[in-house]
Protein backbone atom coordinates (compact mmCIF):
# COMPACT_ATOMS: atom_id res chain seq x y z
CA UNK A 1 184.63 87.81 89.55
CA UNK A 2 184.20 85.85 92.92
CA UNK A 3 180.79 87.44 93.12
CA UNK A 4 179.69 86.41 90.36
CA UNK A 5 181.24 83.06 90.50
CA UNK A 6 179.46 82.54 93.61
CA UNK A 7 175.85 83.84 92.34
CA UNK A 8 176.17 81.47 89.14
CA UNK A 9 177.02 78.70 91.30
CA UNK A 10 173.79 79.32 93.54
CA UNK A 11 171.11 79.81 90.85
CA UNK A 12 172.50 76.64 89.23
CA UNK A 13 172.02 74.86 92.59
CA UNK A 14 168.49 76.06 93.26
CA UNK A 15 167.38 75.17 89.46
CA UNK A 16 168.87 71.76 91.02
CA UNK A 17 167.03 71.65 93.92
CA UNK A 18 163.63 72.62 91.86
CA UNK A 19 163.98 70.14 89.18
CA UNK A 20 164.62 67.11 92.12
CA UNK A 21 161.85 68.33 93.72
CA UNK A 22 159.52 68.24 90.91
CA UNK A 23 160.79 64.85 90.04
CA UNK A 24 160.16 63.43 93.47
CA UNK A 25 156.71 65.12 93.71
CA UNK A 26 155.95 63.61 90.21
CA UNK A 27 157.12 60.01 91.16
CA UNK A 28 156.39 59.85 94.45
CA UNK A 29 153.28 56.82 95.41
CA UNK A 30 151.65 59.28 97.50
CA UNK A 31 150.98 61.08 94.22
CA UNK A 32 150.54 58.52 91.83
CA UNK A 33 146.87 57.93 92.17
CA UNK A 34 146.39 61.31 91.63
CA UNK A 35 148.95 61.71 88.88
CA UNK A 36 146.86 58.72 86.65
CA UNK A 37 143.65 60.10 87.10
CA UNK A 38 144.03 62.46 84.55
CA UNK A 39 144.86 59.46 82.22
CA UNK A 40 142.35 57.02 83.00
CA UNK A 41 139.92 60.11 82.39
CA UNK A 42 140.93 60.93 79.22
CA UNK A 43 140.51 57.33 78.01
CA UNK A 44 137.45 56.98 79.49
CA UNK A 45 136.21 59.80 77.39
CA UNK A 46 137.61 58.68 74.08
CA UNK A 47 135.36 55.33 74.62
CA UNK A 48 132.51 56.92 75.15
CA UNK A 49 133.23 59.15 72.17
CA UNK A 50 133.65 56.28 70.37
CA UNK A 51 130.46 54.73 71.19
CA UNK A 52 128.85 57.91 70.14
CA UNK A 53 129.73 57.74 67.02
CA UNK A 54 128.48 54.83 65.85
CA UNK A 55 126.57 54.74 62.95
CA UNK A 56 123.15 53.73 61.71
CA UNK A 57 123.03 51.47 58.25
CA UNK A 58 121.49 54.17 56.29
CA UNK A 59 125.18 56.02 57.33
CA UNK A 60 127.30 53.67 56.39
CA UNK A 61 126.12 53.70 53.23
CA UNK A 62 126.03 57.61 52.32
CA UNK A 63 129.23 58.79 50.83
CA UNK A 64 130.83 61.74 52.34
């Protein structure tokens, strides 16, 4: 029982220790840049997607 007790008790600590260390890697400044990159990407692809499809007159007016 003590064994066990005391092998619970460490994986439950290291998940711990995992999950704080993802969280500080993750919110850290040194990391932020990096960490919004991804976002400012992504919108910078929905506006040119946007601007891609933009239709000509003759569009607008056909019925889908």
């Amino acid at each position: 029982m003590l064994l066990g007790s005391v092998y619970y008790l460490g994986v439950t600590l290291l998940l711990f220790a995992i999950f704080a260390w993802i969280v500080v890697r993750t919110y850290s400044r040194k990391n932020r840049e990096r960490g919004e990159l991804a976002k400012y990407r992504m919108m910078e692809d929905d506006h040119v997607a946007a601007e891609a499809e933009l239709v000509t007159p003759q569009e607008a007016t056909h019925v889908r």
